[in-house]
N, C-alpha and C. Protein backbone atom coordinates (compact mmCIF):
# COMPACT_ATOMS: atom_id res chain seq x y z
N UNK A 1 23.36 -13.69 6.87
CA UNK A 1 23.07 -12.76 7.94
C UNK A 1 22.46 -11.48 7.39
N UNK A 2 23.07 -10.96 5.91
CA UNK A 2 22.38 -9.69 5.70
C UNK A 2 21.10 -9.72 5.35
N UNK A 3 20.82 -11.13 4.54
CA UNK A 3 19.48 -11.57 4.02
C UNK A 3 18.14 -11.30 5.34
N UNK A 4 18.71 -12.14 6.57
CA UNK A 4 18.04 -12.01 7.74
C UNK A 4 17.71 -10.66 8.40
N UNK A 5 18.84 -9.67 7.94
CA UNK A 5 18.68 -8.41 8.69
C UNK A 5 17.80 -7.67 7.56
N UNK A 6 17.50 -8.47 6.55
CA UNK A 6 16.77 -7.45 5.34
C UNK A 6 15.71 -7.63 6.25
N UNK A 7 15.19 -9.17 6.22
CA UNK A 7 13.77 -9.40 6.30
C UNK A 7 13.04 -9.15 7.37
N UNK A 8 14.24 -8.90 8.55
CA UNK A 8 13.49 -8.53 9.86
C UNK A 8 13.25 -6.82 9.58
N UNK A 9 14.24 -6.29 8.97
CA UNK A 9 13.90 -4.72 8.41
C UNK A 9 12.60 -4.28 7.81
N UNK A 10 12.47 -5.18 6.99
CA UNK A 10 11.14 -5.27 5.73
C UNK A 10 9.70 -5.45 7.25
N UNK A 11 10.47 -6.19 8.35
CA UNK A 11 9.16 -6.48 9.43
C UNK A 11 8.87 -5.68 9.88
N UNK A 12 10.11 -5.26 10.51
CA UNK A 12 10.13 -3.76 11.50
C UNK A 12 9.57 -2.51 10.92
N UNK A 13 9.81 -2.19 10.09
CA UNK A 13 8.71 -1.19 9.47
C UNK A 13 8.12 -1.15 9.14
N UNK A 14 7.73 -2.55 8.19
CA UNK A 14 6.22 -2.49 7.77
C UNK A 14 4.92 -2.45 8.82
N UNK A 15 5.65 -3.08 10.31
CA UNK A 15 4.98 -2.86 11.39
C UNK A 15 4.56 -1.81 12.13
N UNK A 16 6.02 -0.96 11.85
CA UNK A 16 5.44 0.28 12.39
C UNK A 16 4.86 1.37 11.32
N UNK A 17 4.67 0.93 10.32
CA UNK A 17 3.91 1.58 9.38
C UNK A 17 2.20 0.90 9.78
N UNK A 18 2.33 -0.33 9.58
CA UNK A 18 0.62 -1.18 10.03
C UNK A 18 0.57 -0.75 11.34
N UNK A 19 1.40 -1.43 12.15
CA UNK A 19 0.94 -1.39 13.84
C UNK A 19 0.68 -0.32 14.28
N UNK A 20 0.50 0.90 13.86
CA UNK A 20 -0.47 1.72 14.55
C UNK A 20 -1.73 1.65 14.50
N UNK A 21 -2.14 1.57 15.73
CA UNK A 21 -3.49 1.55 16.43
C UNK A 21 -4.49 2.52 16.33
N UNK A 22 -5.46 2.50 16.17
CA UNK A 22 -6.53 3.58 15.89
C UNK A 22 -7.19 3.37 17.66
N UNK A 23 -7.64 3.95 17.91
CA UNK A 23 -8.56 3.59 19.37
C UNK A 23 -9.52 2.79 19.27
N UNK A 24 -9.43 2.33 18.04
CA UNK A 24 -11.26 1.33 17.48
C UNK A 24 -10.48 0.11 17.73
N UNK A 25 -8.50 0.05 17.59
CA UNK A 25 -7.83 -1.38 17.48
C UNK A 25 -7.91 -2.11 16.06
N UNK A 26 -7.99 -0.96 15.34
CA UNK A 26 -7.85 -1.63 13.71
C UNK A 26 -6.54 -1.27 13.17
N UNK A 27 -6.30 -2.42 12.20
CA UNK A 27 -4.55 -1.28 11.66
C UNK A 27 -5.32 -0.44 10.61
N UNK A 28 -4.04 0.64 9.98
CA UNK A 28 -4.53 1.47 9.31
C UNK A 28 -3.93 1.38 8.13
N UNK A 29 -4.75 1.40 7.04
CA UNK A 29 -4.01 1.21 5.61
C UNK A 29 -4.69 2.25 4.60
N UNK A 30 -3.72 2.12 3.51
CA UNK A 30 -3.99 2.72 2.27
C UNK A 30 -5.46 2.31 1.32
N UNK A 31 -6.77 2.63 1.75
CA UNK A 31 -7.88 1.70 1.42
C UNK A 31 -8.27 2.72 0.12
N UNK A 32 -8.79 1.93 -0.85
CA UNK A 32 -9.48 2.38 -2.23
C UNK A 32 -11.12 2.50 -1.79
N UNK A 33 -11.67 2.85 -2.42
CA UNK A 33 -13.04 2.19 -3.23
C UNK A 33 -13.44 1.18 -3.97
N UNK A 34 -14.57 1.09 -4.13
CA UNK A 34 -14.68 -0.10 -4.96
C UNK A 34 -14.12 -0.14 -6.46
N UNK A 35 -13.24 -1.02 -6.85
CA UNK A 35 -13.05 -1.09 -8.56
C UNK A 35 -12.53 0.40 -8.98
N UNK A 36 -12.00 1.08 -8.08
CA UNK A 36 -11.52 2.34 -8.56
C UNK A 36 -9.87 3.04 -7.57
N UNK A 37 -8.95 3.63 -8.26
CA UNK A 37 -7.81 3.62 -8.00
C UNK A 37 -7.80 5.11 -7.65
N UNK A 38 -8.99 5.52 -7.41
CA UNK A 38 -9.31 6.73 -7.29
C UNK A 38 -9.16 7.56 -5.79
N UNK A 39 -7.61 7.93 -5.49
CA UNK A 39 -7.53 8.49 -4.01
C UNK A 39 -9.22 9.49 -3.40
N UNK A 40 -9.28 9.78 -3.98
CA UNK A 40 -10.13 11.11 -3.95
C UNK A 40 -11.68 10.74 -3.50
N UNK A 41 -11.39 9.53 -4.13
CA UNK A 41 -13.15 8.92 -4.03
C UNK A 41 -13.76 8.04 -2.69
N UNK A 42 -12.88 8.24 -1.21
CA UNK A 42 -12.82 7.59 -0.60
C UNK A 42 -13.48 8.71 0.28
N UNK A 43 -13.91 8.07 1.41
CA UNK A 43 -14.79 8.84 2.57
C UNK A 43 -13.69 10.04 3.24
N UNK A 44 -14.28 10.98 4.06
CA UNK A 44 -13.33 12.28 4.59
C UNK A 44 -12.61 11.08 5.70
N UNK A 45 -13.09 10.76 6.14
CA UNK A 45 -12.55 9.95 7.45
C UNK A 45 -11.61 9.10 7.06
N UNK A 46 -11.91 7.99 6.19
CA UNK A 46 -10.61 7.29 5.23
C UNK A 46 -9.48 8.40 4.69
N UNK A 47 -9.93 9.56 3.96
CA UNK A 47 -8.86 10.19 3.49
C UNK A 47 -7.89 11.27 4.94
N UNK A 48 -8.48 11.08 5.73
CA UNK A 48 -7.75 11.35 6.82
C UNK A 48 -6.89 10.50 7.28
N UNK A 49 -7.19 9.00 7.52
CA UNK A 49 -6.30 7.62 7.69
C UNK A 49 -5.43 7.70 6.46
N UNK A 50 -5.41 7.75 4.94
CA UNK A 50 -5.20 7.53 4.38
C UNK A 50 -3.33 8.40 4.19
N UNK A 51 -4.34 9.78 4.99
CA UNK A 51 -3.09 10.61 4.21
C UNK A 51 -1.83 10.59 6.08
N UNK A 52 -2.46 10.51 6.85
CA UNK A 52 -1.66 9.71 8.00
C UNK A 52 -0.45 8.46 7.85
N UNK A 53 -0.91 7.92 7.09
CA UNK A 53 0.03 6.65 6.83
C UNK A 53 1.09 7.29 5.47
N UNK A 54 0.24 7.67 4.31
CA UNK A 54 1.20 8.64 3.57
C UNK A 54 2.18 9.34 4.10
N UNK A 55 1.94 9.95 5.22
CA UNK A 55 3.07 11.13 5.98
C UNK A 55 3.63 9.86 6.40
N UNK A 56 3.94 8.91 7.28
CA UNK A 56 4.47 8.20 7.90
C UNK A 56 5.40 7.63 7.19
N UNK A 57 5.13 6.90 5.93
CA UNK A 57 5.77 6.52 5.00
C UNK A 57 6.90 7.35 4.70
N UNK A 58 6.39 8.82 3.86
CA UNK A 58 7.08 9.81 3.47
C UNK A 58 8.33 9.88 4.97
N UNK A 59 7.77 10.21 6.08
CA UNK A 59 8.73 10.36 6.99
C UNK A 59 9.72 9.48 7.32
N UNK A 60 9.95 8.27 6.78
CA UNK A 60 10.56 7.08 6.80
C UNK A 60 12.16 7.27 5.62
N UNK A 61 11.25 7.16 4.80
CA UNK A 61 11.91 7.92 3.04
C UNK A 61 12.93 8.88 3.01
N UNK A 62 11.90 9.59 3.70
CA UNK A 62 13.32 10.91 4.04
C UNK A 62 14.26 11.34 4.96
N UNK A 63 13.70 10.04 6.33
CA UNK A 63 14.48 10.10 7.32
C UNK A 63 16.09 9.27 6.67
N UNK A 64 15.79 8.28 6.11
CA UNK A 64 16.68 7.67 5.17
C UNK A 64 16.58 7.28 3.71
N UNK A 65 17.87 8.39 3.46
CA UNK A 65 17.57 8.32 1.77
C UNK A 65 18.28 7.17 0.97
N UNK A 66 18.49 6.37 1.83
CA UNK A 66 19.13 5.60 1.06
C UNK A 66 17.94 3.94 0.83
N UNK A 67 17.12 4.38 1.96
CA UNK A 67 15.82 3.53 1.56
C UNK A 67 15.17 3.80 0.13
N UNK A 68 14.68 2.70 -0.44
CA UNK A 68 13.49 2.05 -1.51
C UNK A 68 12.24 2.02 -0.79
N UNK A 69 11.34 2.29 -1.94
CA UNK A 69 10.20 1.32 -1.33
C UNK A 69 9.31 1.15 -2.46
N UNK A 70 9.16 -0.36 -2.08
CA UNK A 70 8.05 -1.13 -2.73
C UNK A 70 6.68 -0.58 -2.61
N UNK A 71 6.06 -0.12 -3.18
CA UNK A 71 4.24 -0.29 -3.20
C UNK A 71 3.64 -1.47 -3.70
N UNK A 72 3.11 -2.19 -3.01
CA UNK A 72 2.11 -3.38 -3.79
C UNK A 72 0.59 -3.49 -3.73
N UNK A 73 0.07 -3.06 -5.04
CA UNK A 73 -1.47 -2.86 -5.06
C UNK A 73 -2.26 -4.36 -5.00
N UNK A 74 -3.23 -3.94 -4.48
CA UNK A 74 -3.98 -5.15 -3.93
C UNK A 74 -5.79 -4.70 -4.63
N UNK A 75 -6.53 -5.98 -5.11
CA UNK A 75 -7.86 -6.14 -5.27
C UNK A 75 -8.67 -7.19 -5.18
N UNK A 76 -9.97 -7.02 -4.51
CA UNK A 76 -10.73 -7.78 -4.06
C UNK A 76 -11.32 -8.54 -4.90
N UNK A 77 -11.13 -9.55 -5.04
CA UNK A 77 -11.72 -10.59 -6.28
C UNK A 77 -13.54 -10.87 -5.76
N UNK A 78 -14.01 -10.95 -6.68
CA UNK A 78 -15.52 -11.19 -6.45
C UNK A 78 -15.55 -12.62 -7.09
N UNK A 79 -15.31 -12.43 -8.72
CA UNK A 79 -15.69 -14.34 -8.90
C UNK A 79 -14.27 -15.57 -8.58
N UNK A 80 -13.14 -15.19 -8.26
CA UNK A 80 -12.12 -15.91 -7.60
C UNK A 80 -11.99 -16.38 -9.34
N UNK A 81 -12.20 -16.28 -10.48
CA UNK A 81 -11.43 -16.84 -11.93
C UNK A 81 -10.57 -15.76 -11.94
N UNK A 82 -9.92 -17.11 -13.01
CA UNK A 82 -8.15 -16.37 -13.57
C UNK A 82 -8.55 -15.02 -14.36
N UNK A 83 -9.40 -15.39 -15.35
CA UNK A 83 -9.89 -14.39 -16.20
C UNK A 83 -10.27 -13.17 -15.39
N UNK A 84 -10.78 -13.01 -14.22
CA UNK A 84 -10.86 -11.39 -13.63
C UNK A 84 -9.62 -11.05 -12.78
N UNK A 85 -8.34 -12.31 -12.55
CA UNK A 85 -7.44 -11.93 -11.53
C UNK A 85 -6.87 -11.38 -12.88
N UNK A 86 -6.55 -11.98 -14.23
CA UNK A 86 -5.63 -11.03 -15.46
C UNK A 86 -6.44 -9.85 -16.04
N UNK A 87 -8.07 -9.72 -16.17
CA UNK A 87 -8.04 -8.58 -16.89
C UNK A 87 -8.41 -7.26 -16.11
N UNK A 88 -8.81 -7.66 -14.58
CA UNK A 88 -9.51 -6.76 -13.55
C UNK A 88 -8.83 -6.40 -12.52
N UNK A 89 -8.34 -7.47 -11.99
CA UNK A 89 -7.57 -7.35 -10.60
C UNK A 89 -6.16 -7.10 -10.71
N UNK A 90 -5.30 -7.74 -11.72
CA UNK A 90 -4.46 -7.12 -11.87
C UNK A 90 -3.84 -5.48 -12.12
N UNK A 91 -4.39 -5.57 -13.50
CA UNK A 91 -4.20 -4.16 -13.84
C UNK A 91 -4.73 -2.34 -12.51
N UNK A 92 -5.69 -3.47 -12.38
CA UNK A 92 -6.59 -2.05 -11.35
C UNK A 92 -5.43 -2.17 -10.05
N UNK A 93 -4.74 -3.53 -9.27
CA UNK A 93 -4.27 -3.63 -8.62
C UNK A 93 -2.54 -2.50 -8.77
N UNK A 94 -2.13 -2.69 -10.16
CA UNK A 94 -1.04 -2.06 -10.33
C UNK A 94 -1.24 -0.61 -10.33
N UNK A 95 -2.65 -0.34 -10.97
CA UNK A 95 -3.15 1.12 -10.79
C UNK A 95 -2.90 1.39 -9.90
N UNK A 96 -3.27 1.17 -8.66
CA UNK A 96 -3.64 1.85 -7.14
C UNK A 96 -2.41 1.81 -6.57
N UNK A 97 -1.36 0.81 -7.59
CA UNK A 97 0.31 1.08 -6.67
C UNK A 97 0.90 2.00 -7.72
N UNK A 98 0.54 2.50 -8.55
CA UNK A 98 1.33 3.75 -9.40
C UNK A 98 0.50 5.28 -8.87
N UNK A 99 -0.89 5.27 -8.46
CA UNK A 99 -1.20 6.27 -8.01
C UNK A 99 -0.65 6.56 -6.87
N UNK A 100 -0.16 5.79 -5.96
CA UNK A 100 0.38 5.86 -4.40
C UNK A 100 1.76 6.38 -4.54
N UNK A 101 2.44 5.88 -5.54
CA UNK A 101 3.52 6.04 -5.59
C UNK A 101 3.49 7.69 -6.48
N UNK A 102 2.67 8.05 -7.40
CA UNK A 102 2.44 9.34 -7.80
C UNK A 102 2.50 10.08 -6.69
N UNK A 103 1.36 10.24 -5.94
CA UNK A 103 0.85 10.51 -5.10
C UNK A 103 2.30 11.41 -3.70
N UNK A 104 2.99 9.98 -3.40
CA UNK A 104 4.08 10.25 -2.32
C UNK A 104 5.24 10.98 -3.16
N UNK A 105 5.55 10.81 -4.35
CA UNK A 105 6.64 11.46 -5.20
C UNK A 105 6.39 13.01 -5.00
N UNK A 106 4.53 12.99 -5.95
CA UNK A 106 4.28 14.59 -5.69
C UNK A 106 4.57 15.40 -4.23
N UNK A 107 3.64 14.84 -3.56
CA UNK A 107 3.16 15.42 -2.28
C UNK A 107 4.25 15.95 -1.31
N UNK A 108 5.37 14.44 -1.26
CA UNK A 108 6.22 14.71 -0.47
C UNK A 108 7.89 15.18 -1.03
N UNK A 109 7.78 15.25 -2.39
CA UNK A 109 8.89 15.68 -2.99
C UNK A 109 9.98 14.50 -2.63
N UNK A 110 9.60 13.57 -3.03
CA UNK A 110 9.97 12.04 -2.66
C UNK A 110 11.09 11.70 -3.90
N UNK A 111 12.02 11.53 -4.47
CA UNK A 111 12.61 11.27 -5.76
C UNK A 111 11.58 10.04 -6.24
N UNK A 112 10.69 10.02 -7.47
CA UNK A 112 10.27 8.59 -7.84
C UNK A 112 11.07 7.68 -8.00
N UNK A 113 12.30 7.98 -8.54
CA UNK A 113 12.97 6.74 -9.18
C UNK A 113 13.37 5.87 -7.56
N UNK A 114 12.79 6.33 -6.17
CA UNK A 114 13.16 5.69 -5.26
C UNK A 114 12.06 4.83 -4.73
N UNK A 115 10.99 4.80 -5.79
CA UNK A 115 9.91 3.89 -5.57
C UNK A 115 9.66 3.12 -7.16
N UNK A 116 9.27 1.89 -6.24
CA UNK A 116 8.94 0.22 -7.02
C UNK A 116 7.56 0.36 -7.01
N UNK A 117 6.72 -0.02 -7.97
CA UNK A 117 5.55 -0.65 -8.01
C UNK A 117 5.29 -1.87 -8.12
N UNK A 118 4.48 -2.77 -7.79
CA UNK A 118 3.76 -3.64 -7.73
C UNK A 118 2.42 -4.39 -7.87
N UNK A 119 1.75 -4.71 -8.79
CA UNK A 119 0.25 -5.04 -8.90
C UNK A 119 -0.12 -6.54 -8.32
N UNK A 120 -0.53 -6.93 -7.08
CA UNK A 120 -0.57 -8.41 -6.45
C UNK A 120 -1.90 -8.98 -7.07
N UNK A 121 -3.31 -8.20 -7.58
CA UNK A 121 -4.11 -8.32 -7.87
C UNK A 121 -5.15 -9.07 -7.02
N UNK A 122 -5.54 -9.90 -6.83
CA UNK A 122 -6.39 -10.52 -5.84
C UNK A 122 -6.00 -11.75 -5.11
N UNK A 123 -4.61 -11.92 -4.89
CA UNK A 123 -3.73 -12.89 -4.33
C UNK A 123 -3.17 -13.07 -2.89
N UNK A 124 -3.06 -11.81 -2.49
CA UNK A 124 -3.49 -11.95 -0.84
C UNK A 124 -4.41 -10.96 0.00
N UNK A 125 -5.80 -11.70 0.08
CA UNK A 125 -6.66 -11.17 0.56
C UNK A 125 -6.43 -11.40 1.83
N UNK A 126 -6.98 -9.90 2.29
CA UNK A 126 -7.44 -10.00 4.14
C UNK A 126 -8.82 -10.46 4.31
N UNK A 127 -9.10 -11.24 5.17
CA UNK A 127 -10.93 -11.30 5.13
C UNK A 127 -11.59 -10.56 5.94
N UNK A 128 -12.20 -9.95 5.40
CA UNK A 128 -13.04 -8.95 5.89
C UNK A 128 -14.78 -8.97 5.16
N UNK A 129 -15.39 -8.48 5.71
CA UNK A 129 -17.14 -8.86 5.26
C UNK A 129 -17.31 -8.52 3.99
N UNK A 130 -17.04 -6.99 4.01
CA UNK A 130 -17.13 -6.70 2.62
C UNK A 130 -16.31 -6.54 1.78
N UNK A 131 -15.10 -6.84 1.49
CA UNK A 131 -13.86 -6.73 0.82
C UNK A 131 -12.81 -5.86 1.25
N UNK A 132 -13.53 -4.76 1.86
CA UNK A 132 -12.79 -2.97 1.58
C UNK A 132 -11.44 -3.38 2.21
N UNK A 133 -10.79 -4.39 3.19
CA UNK A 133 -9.61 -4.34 2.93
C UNK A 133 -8.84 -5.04 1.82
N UNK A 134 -9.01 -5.30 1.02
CA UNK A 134 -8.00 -6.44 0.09
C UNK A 134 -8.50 -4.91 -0.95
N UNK A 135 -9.21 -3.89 -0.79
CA UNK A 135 -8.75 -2.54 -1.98
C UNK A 135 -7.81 -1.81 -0.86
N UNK A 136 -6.53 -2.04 -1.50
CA UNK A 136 -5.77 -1.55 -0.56
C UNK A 136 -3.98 -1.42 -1.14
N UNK A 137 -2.76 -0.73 -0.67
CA UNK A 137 -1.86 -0.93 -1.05
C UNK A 137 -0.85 -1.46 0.07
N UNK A 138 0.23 -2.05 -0.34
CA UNK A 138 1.31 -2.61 0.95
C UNK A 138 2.37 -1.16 0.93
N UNK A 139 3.50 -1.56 2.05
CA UNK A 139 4.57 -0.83 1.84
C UNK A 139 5.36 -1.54 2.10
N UNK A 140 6.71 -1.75 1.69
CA UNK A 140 8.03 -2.52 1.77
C UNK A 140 9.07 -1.62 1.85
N UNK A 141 9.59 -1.47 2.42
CA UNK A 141 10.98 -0.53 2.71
C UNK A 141 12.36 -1.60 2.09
N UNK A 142 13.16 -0.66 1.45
CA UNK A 142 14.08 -1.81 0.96
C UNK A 142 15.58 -1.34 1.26
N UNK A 143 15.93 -1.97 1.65
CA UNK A 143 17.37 -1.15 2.52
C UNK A 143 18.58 -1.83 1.54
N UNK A 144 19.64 -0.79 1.53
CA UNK A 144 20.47 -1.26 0.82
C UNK A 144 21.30 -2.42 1.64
C-alpha cells in the first residue's frame, strides 16, 4: 500500500508540476539548447517558462521539507548508437540534471543534499520535429 501511495505521489506532482497549461496547450518543461547544459543560452521566452516551473518546484520543496527530489537529465540522440548514448548523451544528460539541481539549491536556498541527480541520456524521448523536447530535465518528488 505505501509502495502504491509512493507512485501515485511521484504522479500527482509530477502532474502538477507538467500539467500546467500554457494557453498554446503545451506542457511546460525545463528545455536546454542544443548539445549544451547551458541555462542561460536559451530564448527570453523559454527562460521565462523555464524559471516558472523552477519556482513551482522550489515551492513544492519548501512547502514540504521532508520531500526529495529527483532531477533526471534528458538528450536528444541524433545517430540512435550506443557510442553517442555513452560518450554524448549521457554525460551532457547528467550535466543538465546537476545544473538544475545547482541552479534550485542556489536560487531557492533549497538544502542540496535534498536533491538526486540523474543522467537518462537519450532513452526516453518525447517526439517532437526537432528534438527541443527530449533537451530537457524531469522532476520526481520523493516522499518519505
Amino acid at each position: 500500500m505505501k509502495k502504491l501511495f509512493f507512485v501515485l505521489m511521484v504522479f500527482a506532482v509530477t502532474f502538477a508540476v507538467y500539467g500546467q497549461q500554457s494557453s498554446s496547450r503545451e506542457a511546460r518543461y525545463i528545455l536546454f539548447p542544443p548539445n549544451s547544459a547551458n541555462l542561460r543560452a536559451v530564448s527570453a521566452q523559454q527562460a521565462i517558462i523555464n524559471l516558472e516551473v523552477f519556482t513551482q518546484v522550489a515551492r513544492i520543496l519548501v512547502d514540504n521539507p521532508q520531500y526529495r527530489l529527483l532531477i533526471d537529465g534528458h538528450a536528444n540522440a541524433v545517430t540512435s548508437t550506443s557510442q553517442e548514448e555513452t560518450s554524448a548523451l549521457r554525460p551532457l544528460s547528467r550535466q543538465r540534471a546537476e545544473v538544475t539541481a545547482t541552479f534550485i539549491a542556489e536560487y531557492f536556498d533549497i538544502d542540496r543534499q535534498r536533491i538526486i541527480i540523474s543522467g537518462a541520456g537519450g532513452g526516453f524521448p518525447f517526439s517532437s520535429t526537432d528534438g527541443s523536447q527530449n533537451r530537457r530535465v524531469s522532476f520526481f518528488f520523493i516522499t518519505p
